[in-house]
PDB file of N, CA and C in Angstrom:
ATOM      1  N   UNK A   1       0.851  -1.173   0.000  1.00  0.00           N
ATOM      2  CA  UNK A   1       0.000   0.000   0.000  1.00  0.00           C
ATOM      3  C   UNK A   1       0.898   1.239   0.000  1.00  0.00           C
ATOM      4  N   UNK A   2       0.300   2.309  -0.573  1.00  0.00           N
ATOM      5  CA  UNK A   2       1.520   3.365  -0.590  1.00  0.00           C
ATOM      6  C   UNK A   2       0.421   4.488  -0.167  1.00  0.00           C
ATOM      7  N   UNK A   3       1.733   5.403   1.037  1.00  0.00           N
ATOM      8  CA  UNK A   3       0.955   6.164   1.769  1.00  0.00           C
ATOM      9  C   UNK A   3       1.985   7.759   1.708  1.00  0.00           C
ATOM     10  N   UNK A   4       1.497   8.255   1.452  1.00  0.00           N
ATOM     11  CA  UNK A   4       1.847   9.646   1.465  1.00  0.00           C
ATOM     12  C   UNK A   4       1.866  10.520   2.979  1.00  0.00           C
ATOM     13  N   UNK A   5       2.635  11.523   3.356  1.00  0.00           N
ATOM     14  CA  UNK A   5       2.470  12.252   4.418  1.00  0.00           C
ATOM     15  C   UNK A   5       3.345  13.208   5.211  1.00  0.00           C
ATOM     16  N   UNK A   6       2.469  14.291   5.066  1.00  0.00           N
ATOM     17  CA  UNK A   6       3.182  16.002   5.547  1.00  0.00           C
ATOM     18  C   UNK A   6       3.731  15.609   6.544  1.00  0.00           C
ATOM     19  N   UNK A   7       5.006  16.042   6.080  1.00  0.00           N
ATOM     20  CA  UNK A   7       5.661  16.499   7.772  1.00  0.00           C
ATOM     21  C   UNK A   7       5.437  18.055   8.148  1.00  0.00           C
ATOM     22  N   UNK A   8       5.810  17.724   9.457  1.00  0.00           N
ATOM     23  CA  UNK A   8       5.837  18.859  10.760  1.00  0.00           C
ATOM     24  C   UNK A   8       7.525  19.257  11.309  1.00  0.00           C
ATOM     25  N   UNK A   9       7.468  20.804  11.319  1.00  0.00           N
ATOM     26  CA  UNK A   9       8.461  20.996  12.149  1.00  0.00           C
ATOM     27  C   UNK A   9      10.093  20.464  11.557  1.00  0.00           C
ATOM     28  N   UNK A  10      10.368  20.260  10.080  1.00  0.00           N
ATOM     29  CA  UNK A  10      11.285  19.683   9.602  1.00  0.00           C
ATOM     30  C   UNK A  10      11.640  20.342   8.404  1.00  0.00           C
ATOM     31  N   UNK A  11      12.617  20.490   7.557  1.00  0.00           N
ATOM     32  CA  UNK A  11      12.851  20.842   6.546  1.00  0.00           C
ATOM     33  C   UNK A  11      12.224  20.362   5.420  1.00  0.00           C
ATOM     34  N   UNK A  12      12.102  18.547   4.888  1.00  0.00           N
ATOM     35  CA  UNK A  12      11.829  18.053   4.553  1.00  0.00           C
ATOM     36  C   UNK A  12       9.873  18.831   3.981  1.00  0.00           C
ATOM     37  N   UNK A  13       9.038  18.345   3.548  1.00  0.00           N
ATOM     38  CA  UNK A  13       7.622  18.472   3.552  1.00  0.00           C
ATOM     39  C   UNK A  13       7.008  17.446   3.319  1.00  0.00           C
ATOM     40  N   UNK A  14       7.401  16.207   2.395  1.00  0.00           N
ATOM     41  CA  UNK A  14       6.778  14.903   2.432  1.00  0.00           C
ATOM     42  C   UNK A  14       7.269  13.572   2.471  1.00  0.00           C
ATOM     43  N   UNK A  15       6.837  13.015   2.975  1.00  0.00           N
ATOM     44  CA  UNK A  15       7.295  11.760   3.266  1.00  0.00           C
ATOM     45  C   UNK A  15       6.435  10.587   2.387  1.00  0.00           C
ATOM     46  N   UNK A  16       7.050  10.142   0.801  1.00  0.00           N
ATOM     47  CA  UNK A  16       6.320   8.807   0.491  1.00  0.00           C
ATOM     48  C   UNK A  16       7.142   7.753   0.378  1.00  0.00           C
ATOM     49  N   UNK A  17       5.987   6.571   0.700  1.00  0.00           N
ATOM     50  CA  UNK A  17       6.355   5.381   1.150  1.00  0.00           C
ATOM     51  C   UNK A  17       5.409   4.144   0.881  1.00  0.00           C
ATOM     52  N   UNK A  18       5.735   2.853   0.754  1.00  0.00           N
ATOM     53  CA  UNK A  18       5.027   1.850   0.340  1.00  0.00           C
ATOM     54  C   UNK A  18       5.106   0.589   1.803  1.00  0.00           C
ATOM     55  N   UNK A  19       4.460   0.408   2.203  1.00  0.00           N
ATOM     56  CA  UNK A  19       4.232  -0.800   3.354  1.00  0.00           C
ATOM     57  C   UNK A  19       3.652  -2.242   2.720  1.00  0.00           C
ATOM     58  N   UNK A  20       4.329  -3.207   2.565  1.00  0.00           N
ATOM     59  CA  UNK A  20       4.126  -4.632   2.116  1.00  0.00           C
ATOM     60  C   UNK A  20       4.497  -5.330   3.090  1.00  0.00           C
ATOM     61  N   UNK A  21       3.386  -6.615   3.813  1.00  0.00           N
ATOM     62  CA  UNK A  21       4.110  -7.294   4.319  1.00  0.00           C
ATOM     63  C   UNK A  21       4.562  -6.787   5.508  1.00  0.00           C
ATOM     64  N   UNK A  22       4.300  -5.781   6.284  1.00  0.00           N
ATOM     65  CA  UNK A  22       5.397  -4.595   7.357  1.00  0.00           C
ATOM     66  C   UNK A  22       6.497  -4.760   6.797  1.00  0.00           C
ATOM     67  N   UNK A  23       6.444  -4.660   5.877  1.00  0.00           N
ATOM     68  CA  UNK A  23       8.464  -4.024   4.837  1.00  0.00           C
ATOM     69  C   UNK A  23       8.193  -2.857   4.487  1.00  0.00           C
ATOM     70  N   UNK A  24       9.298  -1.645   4.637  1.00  0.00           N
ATOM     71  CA  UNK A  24       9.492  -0.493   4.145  1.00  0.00           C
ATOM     72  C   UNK A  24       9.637  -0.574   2.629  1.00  0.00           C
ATOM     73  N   UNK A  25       9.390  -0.193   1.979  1.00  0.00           N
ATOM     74  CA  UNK A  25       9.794   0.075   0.258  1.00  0.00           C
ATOM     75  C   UNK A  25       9.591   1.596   0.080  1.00  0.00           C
ATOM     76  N   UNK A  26      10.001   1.983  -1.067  1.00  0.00           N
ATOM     77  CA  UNK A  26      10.262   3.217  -2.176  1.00  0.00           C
ATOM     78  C   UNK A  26      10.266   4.715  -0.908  1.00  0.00           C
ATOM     79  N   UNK A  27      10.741   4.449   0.136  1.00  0.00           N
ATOM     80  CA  UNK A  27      10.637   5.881   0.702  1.00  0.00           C
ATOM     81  C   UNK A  27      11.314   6.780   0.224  1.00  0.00           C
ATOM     82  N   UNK A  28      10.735   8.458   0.027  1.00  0.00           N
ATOM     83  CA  UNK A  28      11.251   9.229  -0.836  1.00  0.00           C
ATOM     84  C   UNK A  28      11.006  10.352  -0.139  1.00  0.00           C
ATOM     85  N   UNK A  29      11.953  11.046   0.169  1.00  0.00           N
ATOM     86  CA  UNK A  29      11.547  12.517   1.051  1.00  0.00           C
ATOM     87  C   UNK A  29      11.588  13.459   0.602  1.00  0.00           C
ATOM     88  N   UNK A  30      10.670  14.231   0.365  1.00  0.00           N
ATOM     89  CA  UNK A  30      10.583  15.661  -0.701  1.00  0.00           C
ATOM     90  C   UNK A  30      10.952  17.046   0.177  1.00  0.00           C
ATOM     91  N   UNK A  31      12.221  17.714  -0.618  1.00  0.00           N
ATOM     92  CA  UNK A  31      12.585  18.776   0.587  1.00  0.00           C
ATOM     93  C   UNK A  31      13.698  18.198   1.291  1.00  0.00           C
ATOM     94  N   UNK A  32      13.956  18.700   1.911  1.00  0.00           N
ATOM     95  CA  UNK A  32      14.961  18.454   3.153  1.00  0.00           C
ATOM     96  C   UNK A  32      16.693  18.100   2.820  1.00  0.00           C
ATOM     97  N   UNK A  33      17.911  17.657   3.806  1.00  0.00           N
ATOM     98  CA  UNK A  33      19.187  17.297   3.493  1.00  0.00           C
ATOM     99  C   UNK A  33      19.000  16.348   2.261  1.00  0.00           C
ATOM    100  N   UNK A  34      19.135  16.695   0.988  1.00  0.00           N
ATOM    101  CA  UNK A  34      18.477  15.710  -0.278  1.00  0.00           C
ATOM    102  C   UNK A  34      19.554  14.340   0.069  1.00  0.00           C
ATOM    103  N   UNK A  35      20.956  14.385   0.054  1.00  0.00           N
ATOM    104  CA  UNK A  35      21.768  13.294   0.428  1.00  0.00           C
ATOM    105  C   UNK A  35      21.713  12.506   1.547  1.00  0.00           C
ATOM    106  N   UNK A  36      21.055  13.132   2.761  1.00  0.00           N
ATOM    107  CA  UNK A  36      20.785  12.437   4.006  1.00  0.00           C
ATOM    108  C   UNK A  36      19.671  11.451   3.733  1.00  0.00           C
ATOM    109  N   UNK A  37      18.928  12.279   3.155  1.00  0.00           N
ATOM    110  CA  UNK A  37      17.449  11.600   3.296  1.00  0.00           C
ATOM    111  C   UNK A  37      17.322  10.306   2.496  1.00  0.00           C
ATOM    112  N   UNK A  38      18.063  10.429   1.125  1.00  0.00           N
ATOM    113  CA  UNK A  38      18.537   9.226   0.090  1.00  0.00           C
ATOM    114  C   UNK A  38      19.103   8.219   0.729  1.00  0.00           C
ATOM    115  N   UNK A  39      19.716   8.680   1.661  1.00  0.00           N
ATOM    116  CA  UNK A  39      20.560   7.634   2.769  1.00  0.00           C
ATOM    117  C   UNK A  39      19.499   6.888   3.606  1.00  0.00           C
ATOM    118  N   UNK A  40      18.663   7.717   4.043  1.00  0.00           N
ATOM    119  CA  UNK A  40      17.576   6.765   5.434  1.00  0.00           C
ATOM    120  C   UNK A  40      16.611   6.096   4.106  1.00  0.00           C
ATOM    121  N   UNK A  41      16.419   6.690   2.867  1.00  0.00           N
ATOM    122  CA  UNK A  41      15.553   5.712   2.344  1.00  0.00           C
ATOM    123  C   UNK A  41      16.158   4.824   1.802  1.00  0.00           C
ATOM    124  N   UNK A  42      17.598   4.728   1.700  1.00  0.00           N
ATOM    125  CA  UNK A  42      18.258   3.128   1.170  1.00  0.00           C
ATOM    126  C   UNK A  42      18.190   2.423   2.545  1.00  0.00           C
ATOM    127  N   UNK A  43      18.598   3.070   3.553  1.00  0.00           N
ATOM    128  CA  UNK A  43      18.950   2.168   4.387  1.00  0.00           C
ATOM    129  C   UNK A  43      17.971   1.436   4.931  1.00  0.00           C
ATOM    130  N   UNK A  44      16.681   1.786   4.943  1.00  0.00           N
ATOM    131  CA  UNK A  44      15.518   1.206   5.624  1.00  0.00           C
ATOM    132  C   UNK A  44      14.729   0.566   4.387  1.00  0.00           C
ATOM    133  N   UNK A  45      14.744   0.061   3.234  1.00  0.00           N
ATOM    134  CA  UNK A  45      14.608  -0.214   2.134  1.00  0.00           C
ATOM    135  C   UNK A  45      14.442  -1.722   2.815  1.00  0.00           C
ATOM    136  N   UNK A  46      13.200  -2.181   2.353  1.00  0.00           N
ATOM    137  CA  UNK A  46      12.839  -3.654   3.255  1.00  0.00           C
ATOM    138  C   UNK A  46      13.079  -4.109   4.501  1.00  0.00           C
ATOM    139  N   UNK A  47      13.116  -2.982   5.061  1.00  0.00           N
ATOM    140  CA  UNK A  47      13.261  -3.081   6.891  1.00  0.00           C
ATOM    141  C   UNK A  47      12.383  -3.367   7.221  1.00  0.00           C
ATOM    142  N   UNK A  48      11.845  -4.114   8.445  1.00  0.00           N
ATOM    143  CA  UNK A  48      10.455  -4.505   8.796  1.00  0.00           C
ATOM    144  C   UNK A  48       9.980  -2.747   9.435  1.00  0.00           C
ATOM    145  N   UNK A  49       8.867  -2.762   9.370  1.00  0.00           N
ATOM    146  CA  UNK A  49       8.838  -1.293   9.896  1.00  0.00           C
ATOM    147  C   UNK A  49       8.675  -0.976  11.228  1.00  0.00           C
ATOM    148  N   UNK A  50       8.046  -2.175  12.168  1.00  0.00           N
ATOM    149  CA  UNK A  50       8.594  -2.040  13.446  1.00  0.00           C
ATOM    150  C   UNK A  50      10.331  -2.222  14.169  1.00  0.00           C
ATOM    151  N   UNK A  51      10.615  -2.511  13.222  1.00  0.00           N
ATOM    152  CA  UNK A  51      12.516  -2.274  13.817  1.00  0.00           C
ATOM    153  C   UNK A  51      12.730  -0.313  13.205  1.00  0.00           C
ATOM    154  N   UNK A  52      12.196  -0.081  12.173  1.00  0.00           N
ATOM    155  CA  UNK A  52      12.400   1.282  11.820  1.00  0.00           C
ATOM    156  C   UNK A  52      11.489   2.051  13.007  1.00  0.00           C
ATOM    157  N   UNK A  53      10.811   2.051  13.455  1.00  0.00           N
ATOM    158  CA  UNK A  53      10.420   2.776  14.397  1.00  0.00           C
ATOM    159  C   UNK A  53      11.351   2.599  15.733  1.00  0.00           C
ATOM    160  N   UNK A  54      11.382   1.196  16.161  1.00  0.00           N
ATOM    161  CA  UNK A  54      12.260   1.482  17.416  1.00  0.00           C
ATOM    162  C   UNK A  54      13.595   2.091  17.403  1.00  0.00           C
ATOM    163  N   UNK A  55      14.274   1.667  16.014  1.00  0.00           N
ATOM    164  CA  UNK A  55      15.525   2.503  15.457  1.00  0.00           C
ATOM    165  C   UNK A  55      15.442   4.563  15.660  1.00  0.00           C
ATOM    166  N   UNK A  56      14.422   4.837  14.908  1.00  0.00           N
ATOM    167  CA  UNK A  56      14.306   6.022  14.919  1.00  0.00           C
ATOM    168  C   UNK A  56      13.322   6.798  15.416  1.00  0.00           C
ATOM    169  N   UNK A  57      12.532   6.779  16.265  1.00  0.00           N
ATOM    170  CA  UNK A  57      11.934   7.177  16.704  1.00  0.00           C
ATOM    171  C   UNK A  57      11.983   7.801  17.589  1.00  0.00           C
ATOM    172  N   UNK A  58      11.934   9.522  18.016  1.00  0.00           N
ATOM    173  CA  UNK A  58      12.208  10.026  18.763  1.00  0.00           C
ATOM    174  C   UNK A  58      13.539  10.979  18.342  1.00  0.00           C
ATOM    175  N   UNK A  59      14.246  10.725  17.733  1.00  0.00           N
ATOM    176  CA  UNK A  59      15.572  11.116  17.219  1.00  0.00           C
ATOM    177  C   UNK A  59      15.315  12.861  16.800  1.00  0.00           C
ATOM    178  N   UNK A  60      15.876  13.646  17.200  1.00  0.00           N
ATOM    179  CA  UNK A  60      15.992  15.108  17.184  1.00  0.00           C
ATOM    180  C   UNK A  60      17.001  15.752  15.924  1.00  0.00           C
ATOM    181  N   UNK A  61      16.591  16.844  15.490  1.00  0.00           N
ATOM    182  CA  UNK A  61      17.659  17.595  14.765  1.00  0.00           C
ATOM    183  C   UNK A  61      17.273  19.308  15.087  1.00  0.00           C
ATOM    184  N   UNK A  62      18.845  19.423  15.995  1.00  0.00           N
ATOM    185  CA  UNK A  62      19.577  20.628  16.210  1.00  0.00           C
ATOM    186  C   UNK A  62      18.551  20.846  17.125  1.00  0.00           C
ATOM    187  N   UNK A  63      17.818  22.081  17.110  1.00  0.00           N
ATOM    188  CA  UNK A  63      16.787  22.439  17.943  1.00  0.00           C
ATOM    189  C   UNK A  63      15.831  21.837  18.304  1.00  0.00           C
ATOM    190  N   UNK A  64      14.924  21.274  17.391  1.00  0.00           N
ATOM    191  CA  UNK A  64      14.007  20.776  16.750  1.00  0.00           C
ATOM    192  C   UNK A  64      13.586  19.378  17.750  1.00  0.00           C
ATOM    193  N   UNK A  65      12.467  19.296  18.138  1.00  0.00           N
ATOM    194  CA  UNK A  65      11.901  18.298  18.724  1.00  0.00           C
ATOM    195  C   UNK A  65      11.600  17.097  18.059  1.00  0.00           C
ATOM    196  N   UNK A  66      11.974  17.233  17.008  1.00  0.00           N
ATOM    197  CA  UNK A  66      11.533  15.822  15.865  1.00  0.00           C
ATOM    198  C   UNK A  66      12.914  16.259  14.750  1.00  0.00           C
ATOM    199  N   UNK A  67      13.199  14.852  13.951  1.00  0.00           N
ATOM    200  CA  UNK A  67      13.500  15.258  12.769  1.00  0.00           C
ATOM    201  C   UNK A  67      12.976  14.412  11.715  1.00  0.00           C
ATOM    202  N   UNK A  68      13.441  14.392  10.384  1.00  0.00           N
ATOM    203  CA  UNK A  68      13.209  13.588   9.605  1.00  0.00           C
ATOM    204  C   UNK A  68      12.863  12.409   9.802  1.00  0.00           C
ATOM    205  N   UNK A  69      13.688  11.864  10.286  1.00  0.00           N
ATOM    206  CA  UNK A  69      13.894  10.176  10.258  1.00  0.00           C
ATOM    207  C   UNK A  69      12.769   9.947  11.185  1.00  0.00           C
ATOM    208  N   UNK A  70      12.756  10.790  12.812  1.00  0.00           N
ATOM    209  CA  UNK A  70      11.149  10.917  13.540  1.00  0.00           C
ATOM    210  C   UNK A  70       9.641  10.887  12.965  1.00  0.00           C
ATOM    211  N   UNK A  71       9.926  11.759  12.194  1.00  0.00           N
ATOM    212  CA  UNK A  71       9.023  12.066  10.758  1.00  0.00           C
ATOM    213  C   UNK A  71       8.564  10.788  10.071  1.00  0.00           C
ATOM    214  N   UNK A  72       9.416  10.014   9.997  1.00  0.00           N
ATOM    215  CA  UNK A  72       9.279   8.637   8.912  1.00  0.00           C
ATOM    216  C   UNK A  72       8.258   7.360  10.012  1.00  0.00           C
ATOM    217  N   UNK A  73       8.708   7.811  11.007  1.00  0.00           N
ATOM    218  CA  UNK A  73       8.265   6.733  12.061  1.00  0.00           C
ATOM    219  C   UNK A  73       6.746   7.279  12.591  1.00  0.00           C
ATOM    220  N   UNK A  74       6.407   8.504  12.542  1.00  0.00           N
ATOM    221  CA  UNK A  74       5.159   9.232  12.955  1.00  0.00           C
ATOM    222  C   UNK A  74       4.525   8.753  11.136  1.00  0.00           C
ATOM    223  N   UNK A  75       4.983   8.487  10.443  1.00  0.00           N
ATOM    224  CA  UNK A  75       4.528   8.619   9.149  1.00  0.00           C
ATOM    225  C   UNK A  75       3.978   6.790   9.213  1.00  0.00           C
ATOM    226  N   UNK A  76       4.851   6.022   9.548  1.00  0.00           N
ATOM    227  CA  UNK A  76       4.836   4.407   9.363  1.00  0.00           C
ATOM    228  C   UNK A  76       3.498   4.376  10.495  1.00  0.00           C
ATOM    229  N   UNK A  77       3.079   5.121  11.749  1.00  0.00           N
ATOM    230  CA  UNK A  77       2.697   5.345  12.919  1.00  0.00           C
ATOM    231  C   UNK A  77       0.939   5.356  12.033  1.00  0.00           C
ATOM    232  N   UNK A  78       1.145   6.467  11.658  1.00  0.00           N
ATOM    233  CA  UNK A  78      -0.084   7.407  11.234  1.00  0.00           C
ATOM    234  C   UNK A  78      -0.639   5.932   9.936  1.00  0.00           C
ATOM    235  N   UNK A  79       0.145   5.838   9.179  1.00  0.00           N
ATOM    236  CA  UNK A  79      -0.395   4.793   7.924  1.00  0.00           C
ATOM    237  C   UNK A  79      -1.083   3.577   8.716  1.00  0.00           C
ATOM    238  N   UNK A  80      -0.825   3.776   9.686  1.00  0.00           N
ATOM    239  CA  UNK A  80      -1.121   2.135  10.438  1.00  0.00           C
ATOM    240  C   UNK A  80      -2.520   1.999  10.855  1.00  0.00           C
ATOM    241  N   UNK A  81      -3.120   3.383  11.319  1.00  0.00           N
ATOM    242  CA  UNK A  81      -4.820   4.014  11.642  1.00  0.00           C
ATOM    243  C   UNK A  81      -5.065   3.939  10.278  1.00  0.00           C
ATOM    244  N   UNK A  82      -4.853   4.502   8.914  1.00  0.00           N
ATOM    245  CA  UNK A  82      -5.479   4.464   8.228  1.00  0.00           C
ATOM    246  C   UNK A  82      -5.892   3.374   7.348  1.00  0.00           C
TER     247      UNK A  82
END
């Protein structure tokens, strides 16, 4: 299933993504560190998505009470109600 979704409070603005199986696939972050973000979506690339949440969840950037990668896990979070 592929789920789309705004971030908050981040550079970044969207977060898309495909859930099979609880496997991560095609995450793509629109906006934000463009090389960082290419990085968390290879690296979590068929991750079960409950290890990607306990991995990143909570994780901060600079000021900021959330970051990206937080973002991805409120995103895997949120797809899960819908």
């Amino acid at each position: 299933m592929h789920y789309r979704y705004k971030t908050k409070d981040v550079c970044s603005s969207e977060i898309n993504f495909d859930i099979e199986d609880n496997k991560l696939h095609n995450v793509v972050f629109t906006g934000g560190c463009n090389g960082n973000l290419k990085a968390i979506g290879k690296l979590v690339e068929g991750m079960d998505a409950d290890q990607v949440i306990a991995l990143l969840k909570g994780n901060t950037c600079g000021r900021n009470a959330t970051s990206c990668a937080d973002q991805l896990t409120r995103a895997i979070e949120a797809a899960r109600i819908a």
